[in-house]
C-alpha atoms as a PDB file:
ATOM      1  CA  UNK A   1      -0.885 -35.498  17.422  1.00  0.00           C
ATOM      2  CA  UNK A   2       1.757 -32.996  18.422  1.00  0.00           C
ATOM      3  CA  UNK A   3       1.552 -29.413  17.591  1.00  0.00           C
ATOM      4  CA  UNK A   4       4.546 -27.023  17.499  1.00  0.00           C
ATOM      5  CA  UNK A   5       3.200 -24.223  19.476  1.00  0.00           C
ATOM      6  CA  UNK A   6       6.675 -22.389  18.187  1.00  0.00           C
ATOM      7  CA  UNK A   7       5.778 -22.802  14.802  1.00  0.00           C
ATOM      8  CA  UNK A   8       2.039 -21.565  14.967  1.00  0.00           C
ATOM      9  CA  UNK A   9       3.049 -18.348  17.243  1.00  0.00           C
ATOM     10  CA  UNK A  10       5.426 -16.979  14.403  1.00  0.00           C
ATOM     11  CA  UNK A  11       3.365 -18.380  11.463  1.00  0.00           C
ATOM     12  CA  UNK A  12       0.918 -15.948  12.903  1.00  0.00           C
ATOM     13  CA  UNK A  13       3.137 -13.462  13.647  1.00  0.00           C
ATOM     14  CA  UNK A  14       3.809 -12.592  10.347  1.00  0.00           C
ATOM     15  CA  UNK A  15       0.885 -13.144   8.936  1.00  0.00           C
ATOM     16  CA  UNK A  16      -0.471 -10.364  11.173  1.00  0.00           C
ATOM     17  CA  UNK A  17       2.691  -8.151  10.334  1.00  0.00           C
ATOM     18  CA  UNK A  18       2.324  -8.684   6.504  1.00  0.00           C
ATOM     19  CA  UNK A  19      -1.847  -7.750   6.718  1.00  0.00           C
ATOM     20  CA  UNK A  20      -0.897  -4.874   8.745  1.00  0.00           C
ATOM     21  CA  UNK A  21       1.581  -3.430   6.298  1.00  0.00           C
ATOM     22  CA  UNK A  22      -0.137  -4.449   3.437  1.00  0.00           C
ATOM     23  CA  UNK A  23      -3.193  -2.510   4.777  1.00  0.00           C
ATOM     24  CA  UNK A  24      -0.606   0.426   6.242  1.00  0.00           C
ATOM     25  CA  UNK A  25       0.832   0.478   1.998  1.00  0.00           C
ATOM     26  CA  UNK A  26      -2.719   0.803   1.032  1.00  0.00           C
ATOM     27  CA  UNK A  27      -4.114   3.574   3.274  1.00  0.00           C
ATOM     28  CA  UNK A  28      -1.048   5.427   1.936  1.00  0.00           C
ATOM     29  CA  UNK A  29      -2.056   5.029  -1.785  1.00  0.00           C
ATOM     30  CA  UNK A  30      -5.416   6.191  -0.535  1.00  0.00           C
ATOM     31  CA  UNK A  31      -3.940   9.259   1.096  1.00  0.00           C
ATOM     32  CA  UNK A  32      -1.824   9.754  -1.977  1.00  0.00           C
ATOM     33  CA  UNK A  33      -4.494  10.523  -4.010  1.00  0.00           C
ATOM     34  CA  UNK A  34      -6.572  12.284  -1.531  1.00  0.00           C
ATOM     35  CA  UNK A  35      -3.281  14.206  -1.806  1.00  0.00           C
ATOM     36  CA  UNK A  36      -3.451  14.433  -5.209  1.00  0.00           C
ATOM     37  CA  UNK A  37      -7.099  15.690  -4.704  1.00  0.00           C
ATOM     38  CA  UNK A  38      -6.568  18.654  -3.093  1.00  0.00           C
ATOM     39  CA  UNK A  39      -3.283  19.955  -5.222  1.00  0.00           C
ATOM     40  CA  UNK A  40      -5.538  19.597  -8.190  1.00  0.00           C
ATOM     41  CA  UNK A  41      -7.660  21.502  -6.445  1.00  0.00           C
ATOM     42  CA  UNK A  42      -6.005  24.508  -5.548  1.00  0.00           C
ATOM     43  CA  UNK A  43      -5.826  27.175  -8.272  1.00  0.00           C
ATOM     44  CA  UNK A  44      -4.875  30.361  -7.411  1.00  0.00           C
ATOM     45  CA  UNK A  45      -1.411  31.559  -8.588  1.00  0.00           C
ATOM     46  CA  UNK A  46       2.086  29.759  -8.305  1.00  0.00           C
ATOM     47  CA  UNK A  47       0.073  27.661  -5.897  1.00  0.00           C
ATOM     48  CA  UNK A  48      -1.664  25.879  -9.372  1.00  0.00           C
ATOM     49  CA  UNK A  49       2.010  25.383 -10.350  1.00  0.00           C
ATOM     50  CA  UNK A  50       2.945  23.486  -7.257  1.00  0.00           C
ATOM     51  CA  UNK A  51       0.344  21.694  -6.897  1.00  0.00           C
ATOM     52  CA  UNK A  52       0.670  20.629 -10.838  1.00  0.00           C
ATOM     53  CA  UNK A  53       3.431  18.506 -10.304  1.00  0.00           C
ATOM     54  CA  UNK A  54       2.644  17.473  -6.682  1.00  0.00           C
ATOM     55  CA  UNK A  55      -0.134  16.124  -8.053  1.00  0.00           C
ATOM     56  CA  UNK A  56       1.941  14.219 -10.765  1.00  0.00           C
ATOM     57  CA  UNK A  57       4.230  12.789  -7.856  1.00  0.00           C
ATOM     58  CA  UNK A  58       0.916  11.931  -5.294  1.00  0.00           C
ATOM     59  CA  UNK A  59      -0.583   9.480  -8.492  1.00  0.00           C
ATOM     60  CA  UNK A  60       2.986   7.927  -8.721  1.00  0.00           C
ATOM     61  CA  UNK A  61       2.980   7.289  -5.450  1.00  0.00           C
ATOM     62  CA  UNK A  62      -0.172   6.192  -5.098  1.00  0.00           C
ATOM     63  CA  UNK A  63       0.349   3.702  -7.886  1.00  0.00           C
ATOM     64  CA  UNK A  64       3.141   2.327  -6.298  1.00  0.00           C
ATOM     65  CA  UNK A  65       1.367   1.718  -3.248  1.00  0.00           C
ATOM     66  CA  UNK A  66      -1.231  -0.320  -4.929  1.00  0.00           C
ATOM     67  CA  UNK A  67       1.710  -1.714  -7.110  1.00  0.00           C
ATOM     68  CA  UNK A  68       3.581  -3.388  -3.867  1.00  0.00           C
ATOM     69  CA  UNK A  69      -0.260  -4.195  -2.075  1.00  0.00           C
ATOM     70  CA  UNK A  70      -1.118  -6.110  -5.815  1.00  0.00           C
ATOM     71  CA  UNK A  71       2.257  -7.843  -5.231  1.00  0.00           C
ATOM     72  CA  UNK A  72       1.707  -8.926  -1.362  1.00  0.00           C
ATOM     73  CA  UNK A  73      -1.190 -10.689  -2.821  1.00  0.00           C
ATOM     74  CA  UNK A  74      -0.066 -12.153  -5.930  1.00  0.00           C
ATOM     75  CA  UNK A  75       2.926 -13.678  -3.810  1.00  0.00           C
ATOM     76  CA  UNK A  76       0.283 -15.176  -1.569  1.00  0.00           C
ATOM     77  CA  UNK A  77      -1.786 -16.219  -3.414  1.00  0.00           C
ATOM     78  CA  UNK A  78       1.373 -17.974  -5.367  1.00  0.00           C
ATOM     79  CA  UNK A  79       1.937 -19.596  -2.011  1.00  0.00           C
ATOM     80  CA  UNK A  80      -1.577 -21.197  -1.060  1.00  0.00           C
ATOM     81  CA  UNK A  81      -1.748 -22.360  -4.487  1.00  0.00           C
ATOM     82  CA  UNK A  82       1.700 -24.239  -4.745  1.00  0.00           C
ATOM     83  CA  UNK A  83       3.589 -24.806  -7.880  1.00  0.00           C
END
């Protein structure tokens, strides 16, 4: 039995780099709303304004986030279970 050391170092490699930005995308959704959180939150004056439509652009965001993170794991999930 002969194992290609090669092989297994950058198999792992990016396996690590894909969970860490996969986890990286989905703190940022998480932020995004927490984001989204406080603007909703703040209502005095123009301040309500603002924070009215950064608001609407923090839930975007934060739906794209968990948009690409639902992707990451549809793809690999595609890939363990073969065509």
């Amino acid at each position: 039995m002969h194992i290609k050391w090669n092989a297994l170092a950058q198999t792992a490699g990016v396996s690590f780099g894909i969970t860490v930005g996969v986890v990286a995308v989905f703190a940022l959704g998480i932020l995004a709303l927490s984001r989204r959180e406080a603007a909703l939150s703040a209502r005095e004056g123009e301040a309500a304004q603002a924070a009215a439509g950064g608001g609407k652009l923090a839930l975007a965001g934060a739906y794209a986030c968990f948009a690409v993170c639902g992707a990451a794991v549809l793809y690999g999930l595609s890939l363990i279970a073969g065509h």
